[in-house]
N, C-alpha and C. Protein backbone atom coordinates (compact mmCIF):
# COMPACT_ATOMS: atom_id res chain seq x y z
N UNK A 1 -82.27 11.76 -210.31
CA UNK A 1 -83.24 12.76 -209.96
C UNK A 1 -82.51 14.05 -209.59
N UNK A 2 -82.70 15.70 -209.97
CA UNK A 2 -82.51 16.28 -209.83
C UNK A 2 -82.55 17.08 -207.93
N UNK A 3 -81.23 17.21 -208.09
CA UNK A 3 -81.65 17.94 -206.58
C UNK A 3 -82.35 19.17 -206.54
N UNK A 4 -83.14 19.55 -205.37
CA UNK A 4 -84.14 20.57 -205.61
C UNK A 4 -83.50 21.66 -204.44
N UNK A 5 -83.75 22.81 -204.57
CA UNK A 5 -83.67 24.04 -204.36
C UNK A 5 -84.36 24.87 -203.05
N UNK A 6 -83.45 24.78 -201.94
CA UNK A 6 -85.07 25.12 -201.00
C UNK A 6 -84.47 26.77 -200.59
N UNK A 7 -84.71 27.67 -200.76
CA UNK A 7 -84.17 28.68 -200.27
C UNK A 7 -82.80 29.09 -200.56
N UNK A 8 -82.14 28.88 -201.32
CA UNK A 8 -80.89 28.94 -201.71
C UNK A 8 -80.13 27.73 -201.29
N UNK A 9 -80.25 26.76 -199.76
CA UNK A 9 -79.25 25.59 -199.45
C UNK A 9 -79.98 24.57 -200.40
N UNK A 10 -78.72 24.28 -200.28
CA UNK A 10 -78.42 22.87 -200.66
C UNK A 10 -77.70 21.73 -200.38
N UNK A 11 -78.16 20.66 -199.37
CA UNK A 11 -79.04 19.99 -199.63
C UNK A 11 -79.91 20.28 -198.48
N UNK A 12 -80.93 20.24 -198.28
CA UNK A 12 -82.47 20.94 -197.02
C UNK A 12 -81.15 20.43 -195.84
N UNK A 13 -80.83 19.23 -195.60
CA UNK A 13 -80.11 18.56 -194.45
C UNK A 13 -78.91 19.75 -194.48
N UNK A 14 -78.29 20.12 -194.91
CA UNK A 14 -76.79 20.56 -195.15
C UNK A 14 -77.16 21.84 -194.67
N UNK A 15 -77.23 22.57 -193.36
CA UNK A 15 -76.84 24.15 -193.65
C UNK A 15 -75.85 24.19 -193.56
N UNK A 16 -74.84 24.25 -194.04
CA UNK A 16 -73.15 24.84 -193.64
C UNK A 16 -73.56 25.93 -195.21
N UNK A 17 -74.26 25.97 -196.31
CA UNK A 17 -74.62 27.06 -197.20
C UNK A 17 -74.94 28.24 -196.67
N UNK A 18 -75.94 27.79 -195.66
CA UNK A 18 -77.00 28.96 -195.68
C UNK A 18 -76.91 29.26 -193.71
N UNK A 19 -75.35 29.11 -193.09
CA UNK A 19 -75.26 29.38 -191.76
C UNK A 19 -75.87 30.55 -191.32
N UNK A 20 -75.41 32.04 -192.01
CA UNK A 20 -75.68 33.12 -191.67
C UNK A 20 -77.45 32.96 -190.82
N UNK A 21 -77.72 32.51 -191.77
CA UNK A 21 -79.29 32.60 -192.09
C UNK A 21 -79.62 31.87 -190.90
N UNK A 22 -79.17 30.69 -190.57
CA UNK A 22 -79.67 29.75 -189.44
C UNK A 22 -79.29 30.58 -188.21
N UNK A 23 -78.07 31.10 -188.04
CA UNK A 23 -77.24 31.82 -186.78
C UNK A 23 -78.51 33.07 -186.79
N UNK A 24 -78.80 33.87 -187.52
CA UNK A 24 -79.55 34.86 -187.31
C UNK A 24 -81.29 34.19 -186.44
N UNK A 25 -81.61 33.36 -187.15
CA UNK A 25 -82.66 32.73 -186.43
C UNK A 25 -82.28 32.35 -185.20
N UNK A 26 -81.25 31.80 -184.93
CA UNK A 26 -80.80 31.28 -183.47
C UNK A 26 -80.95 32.51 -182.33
N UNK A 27 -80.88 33.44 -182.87
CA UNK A 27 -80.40 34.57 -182.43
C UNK A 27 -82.27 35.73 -182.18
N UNK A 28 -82.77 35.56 -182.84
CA UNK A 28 -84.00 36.03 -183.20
C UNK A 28 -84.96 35.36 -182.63
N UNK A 29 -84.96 34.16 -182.76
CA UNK A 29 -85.75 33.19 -182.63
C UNK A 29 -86.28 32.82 -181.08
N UNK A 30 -84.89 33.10 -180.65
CA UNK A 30 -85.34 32.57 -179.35
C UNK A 30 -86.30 32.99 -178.84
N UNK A 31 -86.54 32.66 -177.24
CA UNK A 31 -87.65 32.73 -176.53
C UNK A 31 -87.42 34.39 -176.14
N UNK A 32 -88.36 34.95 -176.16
CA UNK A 32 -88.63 36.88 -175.70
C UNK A 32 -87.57 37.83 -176.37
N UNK A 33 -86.57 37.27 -177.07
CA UNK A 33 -85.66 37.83 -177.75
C UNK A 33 -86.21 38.57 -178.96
N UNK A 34 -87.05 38.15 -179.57
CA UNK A 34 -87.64 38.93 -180.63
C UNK A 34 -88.88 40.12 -180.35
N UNK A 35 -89.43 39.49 -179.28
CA UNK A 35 -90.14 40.79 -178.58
C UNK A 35 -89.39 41.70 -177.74
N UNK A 36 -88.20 41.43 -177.40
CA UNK A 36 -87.30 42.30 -177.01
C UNK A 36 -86.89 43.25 -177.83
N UNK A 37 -86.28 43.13 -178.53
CA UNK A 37 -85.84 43.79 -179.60
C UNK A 37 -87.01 44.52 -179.98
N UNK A 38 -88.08 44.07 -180.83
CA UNK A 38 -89.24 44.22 -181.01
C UNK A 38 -89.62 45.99 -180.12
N UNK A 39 -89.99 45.43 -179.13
CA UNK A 39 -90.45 46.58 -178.31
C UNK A 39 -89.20 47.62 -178.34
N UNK A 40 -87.57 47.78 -178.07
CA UNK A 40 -86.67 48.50 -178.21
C UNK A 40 -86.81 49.09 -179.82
N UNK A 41 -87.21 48.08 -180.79
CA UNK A 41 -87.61 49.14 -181.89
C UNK A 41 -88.46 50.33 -182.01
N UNK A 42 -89.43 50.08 -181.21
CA UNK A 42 -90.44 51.39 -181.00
C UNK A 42 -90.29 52.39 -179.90
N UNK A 43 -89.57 52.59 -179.81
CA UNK A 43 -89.01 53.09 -177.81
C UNK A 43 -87.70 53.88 -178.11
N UNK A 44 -87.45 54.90 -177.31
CA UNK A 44 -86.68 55.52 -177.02
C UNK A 44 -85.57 54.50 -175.96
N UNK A 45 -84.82 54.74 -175.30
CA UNK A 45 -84.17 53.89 -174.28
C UNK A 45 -85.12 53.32 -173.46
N UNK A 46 -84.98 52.44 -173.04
CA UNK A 46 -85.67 51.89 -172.03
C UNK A 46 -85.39 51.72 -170.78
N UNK A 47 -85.94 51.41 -169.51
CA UNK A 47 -85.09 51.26 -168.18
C UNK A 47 -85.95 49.98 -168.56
N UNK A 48 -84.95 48.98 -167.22
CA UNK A 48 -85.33 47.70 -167.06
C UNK A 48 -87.78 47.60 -166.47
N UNK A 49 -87.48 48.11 -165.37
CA UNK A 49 -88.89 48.49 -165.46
C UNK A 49 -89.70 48.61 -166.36
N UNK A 50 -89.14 49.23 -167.49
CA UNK A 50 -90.01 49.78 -168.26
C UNK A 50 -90.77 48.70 -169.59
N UNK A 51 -89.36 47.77 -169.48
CA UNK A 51 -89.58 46.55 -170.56
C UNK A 51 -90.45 45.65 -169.69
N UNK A 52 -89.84 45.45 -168.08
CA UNK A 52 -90.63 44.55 -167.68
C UNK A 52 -92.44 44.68 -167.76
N UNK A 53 -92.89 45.68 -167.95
CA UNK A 53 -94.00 46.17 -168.14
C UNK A 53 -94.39 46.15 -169.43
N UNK A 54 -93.71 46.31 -170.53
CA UNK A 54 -94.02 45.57 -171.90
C UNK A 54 -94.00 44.39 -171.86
N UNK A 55 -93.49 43.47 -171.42
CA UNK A 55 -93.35 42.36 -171.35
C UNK A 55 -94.02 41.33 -170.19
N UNK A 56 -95.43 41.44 -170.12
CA UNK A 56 -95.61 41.20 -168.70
C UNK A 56 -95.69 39.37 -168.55
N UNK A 57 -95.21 39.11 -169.67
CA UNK A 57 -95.52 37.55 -169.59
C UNK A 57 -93.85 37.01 -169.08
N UNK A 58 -93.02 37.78 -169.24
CA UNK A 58 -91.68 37.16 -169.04
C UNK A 58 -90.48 37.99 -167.88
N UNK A 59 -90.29 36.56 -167.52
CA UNK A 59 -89.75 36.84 -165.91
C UNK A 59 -88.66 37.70 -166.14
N UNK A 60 -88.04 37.96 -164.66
CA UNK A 60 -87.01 38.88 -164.33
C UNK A 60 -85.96 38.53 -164.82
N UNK A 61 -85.19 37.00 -164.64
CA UNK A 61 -84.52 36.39 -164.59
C UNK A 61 -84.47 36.25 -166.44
N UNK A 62 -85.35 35.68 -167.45
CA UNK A 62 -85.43 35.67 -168.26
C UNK A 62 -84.75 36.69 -169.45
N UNK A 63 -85.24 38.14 -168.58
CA UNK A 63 -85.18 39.31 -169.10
C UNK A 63 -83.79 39.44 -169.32
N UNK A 64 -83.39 39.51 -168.06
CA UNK A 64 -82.13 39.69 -168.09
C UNK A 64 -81.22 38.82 -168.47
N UNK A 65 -81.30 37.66 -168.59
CA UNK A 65 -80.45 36.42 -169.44
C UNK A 65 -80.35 37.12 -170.66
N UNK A 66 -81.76 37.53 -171.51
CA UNK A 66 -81.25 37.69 -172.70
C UNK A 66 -81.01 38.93 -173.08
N UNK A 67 -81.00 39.95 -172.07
CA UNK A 67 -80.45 41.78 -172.37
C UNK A 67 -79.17 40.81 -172.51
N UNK A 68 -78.62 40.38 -171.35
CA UNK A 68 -77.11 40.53 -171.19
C UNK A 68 -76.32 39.64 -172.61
N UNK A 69 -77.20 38.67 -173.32
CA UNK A 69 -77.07 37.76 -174.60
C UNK A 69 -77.36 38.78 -175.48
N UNK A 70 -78.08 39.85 -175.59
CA UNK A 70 -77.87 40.62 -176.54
C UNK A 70 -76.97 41.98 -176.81
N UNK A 71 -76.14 42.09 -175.14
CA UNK A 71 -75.18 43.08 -175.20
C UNK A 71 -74.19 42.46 -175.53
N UNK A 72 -74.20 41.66 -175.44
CA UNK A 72 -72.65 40.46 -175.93
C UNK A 72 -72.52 40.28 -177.42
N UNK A 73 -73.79 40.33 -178.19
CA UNK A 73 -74.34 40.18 -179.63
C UNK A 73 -74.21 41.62 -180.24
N UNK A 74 -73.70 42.39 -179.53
CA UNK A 74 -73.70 43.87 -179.70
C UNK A 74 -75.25 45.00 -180.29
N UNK A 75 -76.21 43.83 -180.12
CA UNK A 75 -77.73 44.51 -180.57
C UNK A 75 -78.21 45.61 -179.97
N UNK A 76 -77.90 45.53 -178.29
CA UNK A 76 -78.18 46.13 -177.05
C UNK A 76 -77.22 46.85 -176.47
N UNK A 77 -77.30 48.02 -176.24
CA UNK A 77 -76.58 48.87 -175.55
C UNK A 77 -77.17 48.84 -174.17
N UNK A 78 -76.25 48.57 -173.24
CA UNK A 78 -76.36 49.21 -171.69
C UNK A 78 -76.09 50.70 -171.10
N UNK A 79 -76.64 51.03 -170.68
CA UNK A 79 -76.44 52.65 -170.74
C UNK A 79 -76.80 52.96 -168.71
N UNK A 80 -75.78 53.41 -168.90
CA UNK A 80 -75.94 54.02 -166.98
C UNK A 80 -75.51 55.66 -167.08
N UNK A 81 -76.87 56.09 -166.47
CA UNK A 81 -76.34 57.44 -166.52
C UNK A 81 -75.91 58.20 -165.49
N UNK A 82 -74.28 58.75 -165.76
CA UNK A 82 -73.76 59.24 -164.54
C UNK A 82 -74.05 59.89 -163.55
N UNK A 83 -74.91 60.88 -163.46
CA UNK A 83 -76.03 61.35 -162.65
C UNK A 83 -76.22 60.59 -161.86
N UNK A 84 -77.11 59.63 -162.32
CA UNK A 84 -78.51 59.59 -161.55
C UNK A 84 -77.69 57.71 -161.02
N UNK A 85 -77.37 57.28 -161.98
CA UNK A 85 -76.97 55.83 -161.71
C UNK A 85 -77.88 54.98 -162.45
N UNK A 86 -79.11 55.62 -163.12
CA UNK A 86 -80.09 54.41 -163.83
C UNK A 86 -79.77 53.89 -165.21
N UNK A 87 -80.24 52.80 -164.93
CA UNK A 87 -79.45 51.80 -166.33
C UNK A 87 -80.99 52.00 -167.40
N UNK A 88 -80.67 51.74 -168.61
CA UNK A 88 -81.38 52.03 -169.60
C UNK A 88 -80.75 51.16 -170.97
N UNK A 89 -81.79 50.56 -171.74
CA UNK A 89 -81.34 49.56 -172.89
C UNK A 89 -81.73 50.14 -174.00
N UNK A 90 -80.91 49.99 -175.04
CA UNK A 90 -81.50 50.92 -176.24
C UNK A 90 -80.74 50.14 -177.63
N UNK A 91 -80.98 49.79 -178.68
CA UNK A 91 -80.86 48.91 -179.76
C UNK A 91 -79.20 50.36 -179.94
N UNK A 92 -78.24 49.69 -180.54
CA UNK A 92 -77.19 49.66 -181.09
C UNK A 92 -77.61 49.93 -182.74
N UNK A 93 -76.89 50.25 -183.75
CA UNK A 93 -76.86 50.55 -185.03
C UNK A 93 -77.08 49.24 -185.71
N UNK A 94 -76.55 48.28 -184.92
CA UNK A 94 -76.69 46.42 -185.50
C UNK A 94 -77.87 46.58 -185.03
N UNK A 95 -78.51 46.40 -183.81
CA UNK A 95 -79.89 46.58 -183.74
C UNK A 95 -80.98 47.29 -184.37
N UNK A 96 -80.45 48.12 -184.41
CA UNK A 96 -81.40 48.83 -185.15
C UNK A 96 -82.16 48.79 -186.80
N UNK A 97 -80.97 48.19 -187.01
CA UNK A 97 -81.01 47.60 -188.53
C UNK A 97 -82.24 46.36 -188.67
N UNK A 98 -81.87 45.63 -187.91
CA UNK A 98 -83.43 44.71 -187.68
C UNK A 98 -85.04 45.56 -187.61
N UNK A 99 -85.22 46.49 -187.18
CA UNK A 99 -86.56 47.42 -187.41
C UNK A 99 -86.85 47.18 -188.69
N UNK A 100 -86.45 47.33 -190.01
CA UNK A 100 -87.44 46.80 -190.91
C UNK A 100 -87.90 45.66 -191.53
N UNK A 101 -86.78 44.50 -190.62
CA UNK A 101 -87.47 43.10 -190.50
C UNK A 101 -88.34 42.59 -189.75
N UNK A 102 -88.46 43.44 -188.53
CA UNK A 102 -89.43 43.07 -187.76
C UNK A 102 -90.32 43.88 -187.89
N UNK A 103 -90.46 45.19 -189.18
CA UNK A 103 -91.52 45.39 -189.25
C UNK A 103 -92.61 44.59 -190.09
N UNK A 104 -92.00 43.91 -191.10
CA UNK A 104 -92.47 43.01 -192.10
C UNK A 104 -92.87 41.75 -191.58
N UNK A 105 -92.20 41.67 -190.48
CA UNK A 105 -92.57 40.38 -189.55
C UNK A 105 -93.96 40.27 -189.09
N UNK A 106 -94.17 41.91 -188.74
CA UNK A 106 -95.39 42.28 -188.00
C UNK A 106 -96.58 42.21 -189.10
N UNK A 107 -96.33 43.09 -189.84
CA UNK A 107 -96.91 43.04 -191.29
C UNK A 107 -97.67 41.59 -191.58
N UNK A 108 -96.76 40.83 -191.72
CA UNK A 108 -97.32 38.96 -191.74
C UNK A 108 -97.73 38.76 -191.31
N UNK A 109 -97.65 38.65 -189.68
CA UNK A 109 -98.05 38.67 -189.30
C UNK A 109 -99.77 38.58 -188.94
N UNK A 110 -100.01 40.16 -188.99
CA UNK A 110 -101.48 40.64 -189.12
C UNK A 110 -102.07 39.95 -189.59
N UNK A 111 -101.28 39.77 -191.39
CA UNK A 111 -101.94 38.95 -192.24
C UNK A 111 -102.38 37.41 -191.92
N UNK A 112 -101.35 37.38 -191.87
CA UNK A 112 -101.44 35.03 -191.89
C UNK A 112 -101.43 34.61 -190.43
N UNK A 113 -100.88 35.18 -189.37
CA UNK A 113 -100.84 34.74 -187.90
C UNK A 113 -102.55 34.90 -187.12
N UNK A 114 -102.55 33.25 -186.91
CA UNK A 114 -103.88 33.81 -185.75
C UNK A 114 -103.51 33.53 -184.89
């Protein structure tokens, strides 16, 4: 019987083909991480306040687990401004590059998500 084709891997069990692809979901996928990003796509910098208020379903603690998982991922820039001392998050050029996947996301969204 012919082996079949699911997305480019092969075999469905086997990702070591198609890692990129799985690591990016790992990464996306998670929990508030994609609405993170998400909301930093439409936004100028953000202060921490300011997300927590986009985000009113997800804790403090949460938040900040995954800013600091996405400054490490280089998606997220931390930004303190010398002045004043206030910190502010703002998508990176790697980040930013995701905006027209998550706009298509959204897109589908509309469509097929209830």
């Amino acid at each position: 019987m012919p082996e079949e084709k699911q997305s480019g891997c092969i075999p469905a069990e086997d990702y070591s083909q198609c890692a990129h692809f799985v690591n990016a979901f790992k990464i996306i996928g998670k929990k508030w991480t994609g609405l993170i990003i998400s909301t930093l796509c439409d936004q100028k910098p953000l202060r921490f306040k300011d997300l927590t208020r986009s985000l009113t379903r997800c804790s403090d603690r949460v938040l900040v687990e995954r800013l600091h998982e996405l400054e490490e991922l280089k998606i997220v820039d931390r930004q303190v401004d010398a002045q004043t001392g206030i910190i502010s998050y703002r998508l990176t050029k790697k980040g930013a590059e995701l905006k027209p996947v998550f706009d298509q996301v959204h897109t589908w969204a509309d469509k097929w998500a209830e």
